[in-house]
Protein backbone atom coordinates (compact mmCIF):
# COMPACT_ATOMS: atom_id res chain seq x y z
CA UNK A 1 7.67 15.31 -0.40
CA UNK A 2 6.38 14.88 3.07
CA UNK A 3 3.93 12.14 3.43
CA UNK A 4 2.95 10.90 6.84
CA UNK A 5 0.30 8.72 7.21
CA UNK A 6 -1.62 10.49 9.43
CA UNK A 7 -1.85 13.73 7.60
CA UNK A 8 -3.24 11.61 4.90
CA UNK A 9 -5.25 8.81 6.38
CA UNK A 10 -8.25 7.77 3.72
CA UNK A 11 -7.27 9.50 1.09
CA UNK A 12 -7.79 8.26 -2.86
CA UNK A 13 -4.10 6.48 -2.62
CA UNK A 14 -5.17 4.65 0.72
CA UNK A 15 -8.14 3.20 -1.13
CA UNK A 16 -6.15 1.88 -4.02
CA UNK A 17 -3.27 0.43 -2.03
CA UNK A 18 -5.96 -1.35 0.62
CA UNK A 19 -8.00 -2.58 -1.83
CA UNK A 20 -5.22 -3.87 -3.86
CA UNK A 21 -3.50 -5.65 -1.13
CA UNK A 22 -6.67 -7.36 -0.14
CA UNK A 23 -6.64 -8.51 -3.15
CA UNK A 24 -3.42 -9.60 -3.54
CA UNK A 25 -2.93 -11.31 -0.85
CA UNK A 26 -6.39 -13.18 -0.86
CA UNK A 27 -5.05 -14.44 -4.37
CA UNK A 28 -1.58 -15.78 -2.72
CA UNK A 29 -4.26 -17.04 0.32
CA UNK A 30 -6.07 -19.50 -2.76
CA UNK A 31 -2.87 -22.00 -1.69
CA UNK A 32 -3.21 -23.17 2.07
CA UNK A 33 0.47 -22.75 2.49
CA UNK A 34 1.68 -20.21 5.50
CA UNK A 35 2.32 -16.58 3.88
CA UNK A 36 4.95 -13.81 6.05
CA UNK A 37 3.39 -10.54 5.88
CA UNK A 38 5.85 -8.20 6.74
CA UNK A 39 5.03 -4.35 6.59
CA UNK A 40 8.67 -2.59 6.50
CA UNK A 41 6.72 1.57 6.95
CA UNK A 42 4.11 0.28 8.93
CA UNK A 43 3.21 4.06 10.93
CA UNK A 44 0.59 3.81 13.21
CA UNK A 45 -1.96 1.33 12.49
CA UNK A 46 -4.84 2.95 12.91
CA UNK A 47 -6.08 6.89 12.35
CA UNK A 48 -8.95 9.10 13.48
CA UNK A 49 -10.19 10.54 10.62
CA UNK A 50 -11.61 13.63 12.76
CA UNK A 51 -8.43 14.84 13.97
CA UNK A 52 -6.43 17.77 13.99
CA UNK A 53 -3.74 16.27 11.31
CA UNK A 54 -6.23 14.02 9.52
CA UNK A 55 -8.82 17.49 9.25
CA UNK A 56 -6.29 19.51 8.37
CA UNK A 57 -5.98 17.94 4.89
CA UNK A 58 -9.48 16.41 4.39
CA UNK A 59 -8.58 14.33 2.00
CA UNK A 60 -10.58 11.55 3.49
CA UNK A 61 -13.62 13.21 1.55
CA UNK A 62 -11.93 12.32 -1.75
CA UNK A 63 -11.36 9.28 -0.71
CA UNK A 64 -12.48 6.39 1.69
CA UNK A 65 -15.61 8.50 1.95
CA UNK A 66 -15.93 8.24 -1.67
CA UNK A 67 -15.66 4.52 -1.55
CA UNK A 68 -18.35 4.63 0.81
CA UNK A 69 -20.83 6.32 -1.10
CA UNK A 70 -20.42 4.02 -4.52
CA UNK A 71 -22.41 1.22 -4.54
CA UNK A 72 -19.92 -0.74 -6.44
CA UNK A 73 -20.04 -4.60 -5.45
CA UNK A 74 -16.57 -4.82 -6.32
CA UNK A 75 -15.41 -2.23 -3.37
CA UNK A 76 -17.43 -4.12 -1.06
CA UNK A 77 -14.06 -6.16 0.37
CA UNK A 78 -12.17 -2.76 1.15
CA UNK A 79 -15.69 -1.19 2.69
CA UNK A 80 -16.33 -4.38 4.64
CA UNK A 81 -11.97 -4.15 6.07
CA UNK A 82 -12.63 -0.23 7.21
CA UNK A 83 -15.71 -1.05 8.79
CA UNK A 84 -14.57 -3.48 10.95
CA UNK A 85 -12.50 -0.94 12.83
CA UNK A 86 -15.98 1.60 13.13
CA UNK A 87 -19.36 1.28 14.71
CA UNK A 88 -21.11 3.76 12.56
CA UNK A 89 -22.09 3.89 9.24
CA UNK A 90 -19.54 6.17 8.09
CA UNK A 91 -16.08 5.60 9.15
CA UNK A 92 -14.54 7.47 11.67
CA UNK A 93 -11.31 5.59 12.03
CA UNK A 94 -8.84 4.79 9.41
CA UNK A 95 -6.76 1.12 9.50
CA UNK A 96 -3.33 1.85 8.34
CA UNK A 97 -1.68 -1.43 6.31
CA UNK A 98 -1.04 -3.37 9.83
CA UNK A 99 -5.29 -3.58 10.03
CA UNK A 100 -5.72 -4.35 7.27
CA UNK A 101 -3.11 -7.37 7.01
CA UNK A 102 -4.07 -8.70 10.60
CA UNK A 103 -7.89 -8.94 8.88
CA UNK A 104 -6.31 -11.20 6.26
CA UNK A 105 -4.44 -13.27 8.73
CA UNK A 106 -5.03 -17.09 8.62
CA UNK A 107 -3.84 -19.35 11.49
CA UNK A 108 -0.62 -20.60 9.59
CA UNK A 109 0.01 -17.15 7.95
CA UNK A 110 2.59 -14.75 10.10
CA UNK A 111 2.58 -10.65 10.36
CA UNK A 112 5.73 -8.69 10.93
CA UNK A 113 5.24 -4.39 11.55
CA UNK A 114 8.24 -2.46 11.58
CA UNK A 115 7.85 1.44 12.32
CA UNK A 116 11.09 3.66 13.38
CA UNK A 117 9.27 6.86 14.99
CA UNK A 118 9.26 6.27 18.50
CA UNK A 119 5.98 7.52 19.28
CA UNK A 120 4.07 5.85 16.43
CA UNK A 121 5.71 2.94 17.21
CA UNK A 122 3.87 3.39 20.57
CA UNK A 123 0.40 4.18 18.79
CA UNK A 124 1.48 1.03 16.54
CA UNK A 125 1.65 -1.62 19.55
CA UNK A 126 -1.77 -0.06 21.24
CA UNK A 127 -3.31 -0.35 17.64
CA UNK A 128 -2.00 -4.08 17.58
CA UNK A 129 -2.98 -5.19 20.79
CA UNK A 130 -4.80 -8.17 20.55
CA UNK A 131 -3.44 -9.53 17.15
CA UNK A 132 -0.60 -11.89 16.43
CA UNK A 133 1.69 -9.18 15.05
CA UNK A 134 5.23 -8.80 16.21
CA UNK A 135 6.43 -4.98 16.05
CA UNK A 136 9.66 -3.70 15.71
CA UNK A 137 11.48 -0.36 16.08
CA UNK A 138 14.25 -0.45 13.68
CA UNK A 139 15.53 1.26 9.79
CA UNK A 140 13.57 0.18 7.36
CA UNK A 141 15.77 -1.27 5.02
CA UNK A 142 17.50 -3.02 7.13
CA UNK A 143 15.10 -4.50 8.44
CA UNK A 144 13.47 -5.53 5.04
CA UNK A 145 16.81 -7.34 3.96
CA UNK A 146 17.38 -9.10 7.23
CA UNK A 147 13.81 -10.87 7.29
CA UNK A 148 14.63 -12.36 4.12
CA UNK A 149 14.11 -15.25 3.02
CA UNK A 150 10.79 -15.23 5.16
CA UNK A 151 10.70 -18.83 7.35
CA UNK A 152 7.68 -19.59 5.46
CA UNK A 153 7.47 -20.94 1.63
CA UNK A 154 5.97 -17.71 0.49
CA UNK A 155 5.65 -14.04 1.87
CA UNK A 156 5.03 -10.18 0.60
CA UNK A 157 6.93 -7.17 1.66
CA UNK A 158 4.85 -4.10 1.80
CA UNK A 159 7.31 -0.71 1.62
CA UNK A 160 5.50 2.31 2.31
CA UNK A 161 7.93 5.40 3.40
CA UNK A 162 6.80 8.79 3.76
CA UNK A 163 8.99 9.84 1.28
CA UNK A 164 10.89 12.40 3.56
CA UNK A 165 14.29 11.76 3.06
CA UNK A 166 15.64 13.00 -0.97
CA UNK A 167 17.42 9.93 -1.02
CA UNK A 168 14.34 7.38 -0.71
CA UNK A 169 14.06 6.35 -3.69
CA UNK A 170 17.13 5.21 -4.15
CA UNK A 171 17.70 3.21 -1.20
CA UNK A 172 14.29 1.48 -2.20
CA UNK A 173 16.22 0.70 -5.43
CA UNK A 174 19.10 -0.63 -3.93
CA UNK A 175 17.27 -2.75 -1.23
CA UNK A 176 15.15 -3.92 -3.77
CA UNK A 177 18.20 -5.39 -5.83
CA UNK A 178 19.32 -6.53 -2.84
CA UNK A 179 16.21 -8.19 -1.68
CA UNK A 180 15.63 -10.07 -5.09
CA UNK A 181 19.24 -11.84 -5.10
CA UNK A 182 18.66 -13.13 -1.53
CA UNK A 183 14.38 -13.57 -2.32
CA UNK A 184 13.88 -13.70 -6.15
CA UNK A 185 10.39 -15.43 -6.08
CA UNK A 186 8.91 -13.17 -3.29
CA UNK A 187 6.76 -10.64 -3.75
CA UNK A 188 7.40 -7.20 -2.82
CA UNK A 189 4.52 -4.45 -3.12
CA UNK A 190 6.31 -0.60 -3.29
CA UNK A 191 3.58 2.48 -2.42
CA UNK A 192 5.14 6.00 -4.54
CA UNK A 193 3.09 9.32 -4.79
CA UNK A 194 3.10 10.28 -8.22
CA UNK A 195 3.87 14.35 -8.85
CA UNK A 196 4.84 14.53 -12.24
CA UNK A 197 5.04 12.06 -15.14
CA UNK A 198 9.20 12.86 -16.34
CA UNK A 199 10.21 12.09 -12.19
CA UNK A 200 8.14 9.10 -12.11
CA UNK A 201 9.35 7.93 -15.87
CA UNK A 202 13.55 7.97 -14.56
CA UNK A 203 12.50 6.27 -11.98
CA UNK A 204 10.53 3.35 -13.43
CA UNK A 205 13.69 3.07 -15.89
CA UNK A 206 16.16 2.70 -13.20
CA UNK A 207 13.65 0.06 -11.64
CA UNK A 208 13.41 -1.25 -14.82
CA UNK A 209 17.40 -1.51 -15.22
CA UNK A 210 17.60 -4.04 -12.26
CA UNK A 211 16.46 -6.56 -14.68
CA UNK A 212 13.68 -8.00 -12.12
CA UNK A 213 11.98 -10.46 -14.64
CA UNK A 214 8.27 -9.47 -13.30
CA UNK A 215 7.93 -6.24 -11.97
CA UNK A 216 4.00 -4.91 -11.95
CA UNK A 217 3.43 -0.82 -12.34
CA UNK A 218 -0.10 0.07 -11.20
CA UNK A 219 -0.10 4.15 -11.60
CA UNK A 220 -3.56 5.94 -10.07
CA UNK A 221 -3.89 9.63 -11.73
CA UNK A 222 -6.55 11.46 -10.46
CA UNK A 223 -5.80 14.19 -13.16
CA UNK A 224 -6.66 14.52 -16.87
CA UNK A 225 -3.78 16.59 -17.12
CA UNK A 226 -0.90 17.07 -14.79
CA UNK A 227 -1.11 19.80 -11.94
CA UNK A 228 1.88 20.97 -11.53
CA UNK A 229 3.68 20.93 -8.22
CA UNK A 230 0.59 19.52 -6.07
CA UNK A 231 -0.30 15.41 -5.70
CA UNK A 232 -1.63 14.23 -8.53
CA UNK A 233 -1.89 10.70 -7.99
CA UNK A 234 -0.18 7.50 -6.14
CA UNK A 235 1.01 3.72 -7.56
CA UNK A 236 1.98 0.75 -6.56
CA UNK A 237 5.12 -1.70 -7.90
CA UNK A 238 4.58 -4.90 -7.57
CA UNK A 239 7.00 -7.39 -8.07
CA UNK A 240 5.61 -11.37 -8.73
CA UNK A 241 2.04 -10.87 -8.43
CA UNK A 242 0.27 -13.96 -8.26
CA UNK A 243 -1.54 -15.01 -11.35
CA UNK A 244 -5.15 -14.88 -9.99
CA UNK A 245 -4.27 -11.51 -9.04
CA UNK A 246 -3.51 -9.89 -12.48
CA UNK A 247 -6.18 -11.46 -13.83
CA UNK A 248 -8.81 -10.38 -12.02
CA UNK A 249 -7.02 -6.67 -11.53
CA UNK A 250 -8.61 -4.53 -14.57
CA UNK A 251 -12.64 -4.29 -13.56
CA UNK A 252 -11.58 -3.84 -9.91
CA UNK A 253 -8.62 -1.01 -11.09
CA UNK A 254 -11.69 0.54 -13.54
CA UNK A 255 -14.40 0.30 -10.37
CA UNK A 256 -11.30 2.39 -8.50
CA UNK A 257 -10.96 4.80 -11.11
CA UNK A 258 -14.34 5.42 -11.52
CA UNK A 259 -15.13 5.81 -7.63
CA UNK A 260 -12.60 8.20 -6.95
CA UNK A 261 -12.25 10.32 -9.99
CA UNK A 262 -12.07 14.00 -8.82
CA UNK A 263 -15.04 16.52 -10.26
CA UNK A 264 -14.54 17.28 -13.98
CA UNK A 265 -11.91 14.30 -14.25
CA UNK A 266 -12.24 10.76 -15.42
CA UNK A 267 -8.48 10.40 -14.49
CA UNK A 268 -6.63 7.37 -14.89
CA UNK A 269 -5.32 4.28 -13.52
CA UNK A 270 -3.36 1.18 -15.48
CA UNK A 271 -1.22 -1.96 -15.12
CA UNK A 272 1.60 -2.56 -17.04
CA UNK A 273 4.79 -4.52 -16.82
CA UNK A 274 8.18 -2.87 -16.53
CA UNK A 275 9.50 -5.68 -18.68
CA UNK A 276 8.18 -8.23 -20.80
């Protein structure tokens, strides 16, 4: 599965991962100590929502427009992070993860972007300019194992590949291990499109097999029932979430649900740990 950012800018799995990591890392913000923010798939920062690649899906409609549209006070953090990047009163840019993360930034806290297409690294460092992030141009994985331990106390990885290569999820798997014996109290957030429940199920049970004491599965389907071969939802693993995080995670998960639930769906979105 091919899943670029830009062909998919604002779309239902861009609201749920935004508006989760706002919230996740405001809960890790409640102690003053300096956070690393490093974003290991970082793409290119920041989208127009009217062009060619962006139009040719429209899948903004179904999604960040959505958000727009519900009055729900609960969305009002992730409405309040996408309009700071627009003039108007609907959004005509998309922030990409970096954005987002440099709008969270506090003066002790530290963001890291890694991207390894040449020319959206390019877009990346025009869509940074003027923030404190540092960018680099390197693999992925590697560089998500040699940034650990972060130089601050605490710190989140964000990993959020486009899902090209057949292979991806198991390097995640294995940098993940990896990761956790060199940075076992971090916390790591994983993005995964979700296409059909028996993939995503092996999966999770690998995952689940690297004994990672907690390990957070948020799964978003938009569905009542399974489409077969199309999208039919996205998730995010989480591993240590932050207390205040989990525990104020099911209205805002039900306000997400309820905002972007296709036409003739309620669909579906829950937490629950891989392990107990």
């Amino acid at each position: 599965m091919n899943y670029r950012h830009s062909f998919h800018a604002g779309n239902s799995a861009d609201v749920v991962k935004h508006s989760l990591l706002i919230a996740l890392v405001r809960a890790l913000q409640q102690k003053p100590g300096a956070l690393t923010l490093i974003d290991t798939h970082a793409g290119c920062g920041l989208y127009d929502l009217g062009g060619e690649q962006a139009q040719r899906t429209g899948e903004a409609a179904q999604g960040v427009l959505r958000a727009f549209a519900d009055a729900d006070p609960l969305l009002d953090d992730y409405r309040a992070a996408v309009q700071a990047v627009n003039d108007g009163a609907e959004p005509r840019l998309y922030p990409g993860s970096p954005r987002f993360l440099a709008q969270l930034l506090r003066p002790q806290d530290v963001l890291i972007l890694n991207e390894k297409h040449p020319e959206d690294v390019r877009t990346l460092r025009g869509a940074m300019r003027g923030t404190p992030a540092a960018v680099h141009e390197r693999d992925a994985y590697e560089l998500w194992l040699a940034m650990l331990p972060t130089r601050t106390p605490r710190g989140v990885v964000v990993v959020d590949p486009p899902y090209e290569q057949t292979d991806e999820r198991e390097r995640i798997a294995a940098t993940l291990a990896a990761a956790h014996r060199k940075w076992a109290h971090g916390v790591t957030v994983i993005w995964y499109p979700l296409k059909d429940r028996a993939t995503h199920g092996r999966w999770k049970f690998e995952l689940h097999k690297l004994g990672i004491p907690k390990f957070l599965s948020v799964e978003h389907w938009l569905y009542d029932a399974d489409q077969p071969g199309i999208y039919n939802g996205a998730g995010l693993f989480i591993v240590n979430p932050p207390y205040a995080f989990t525990q104020a995670l099911p209205p805002l998960l039900e306000s997400l649900r309820a905002a972007l639930a296709p036409e003739g769906h309620s669909g579906e979105i829950t937490a629950n740990w891989l392990r107990d």
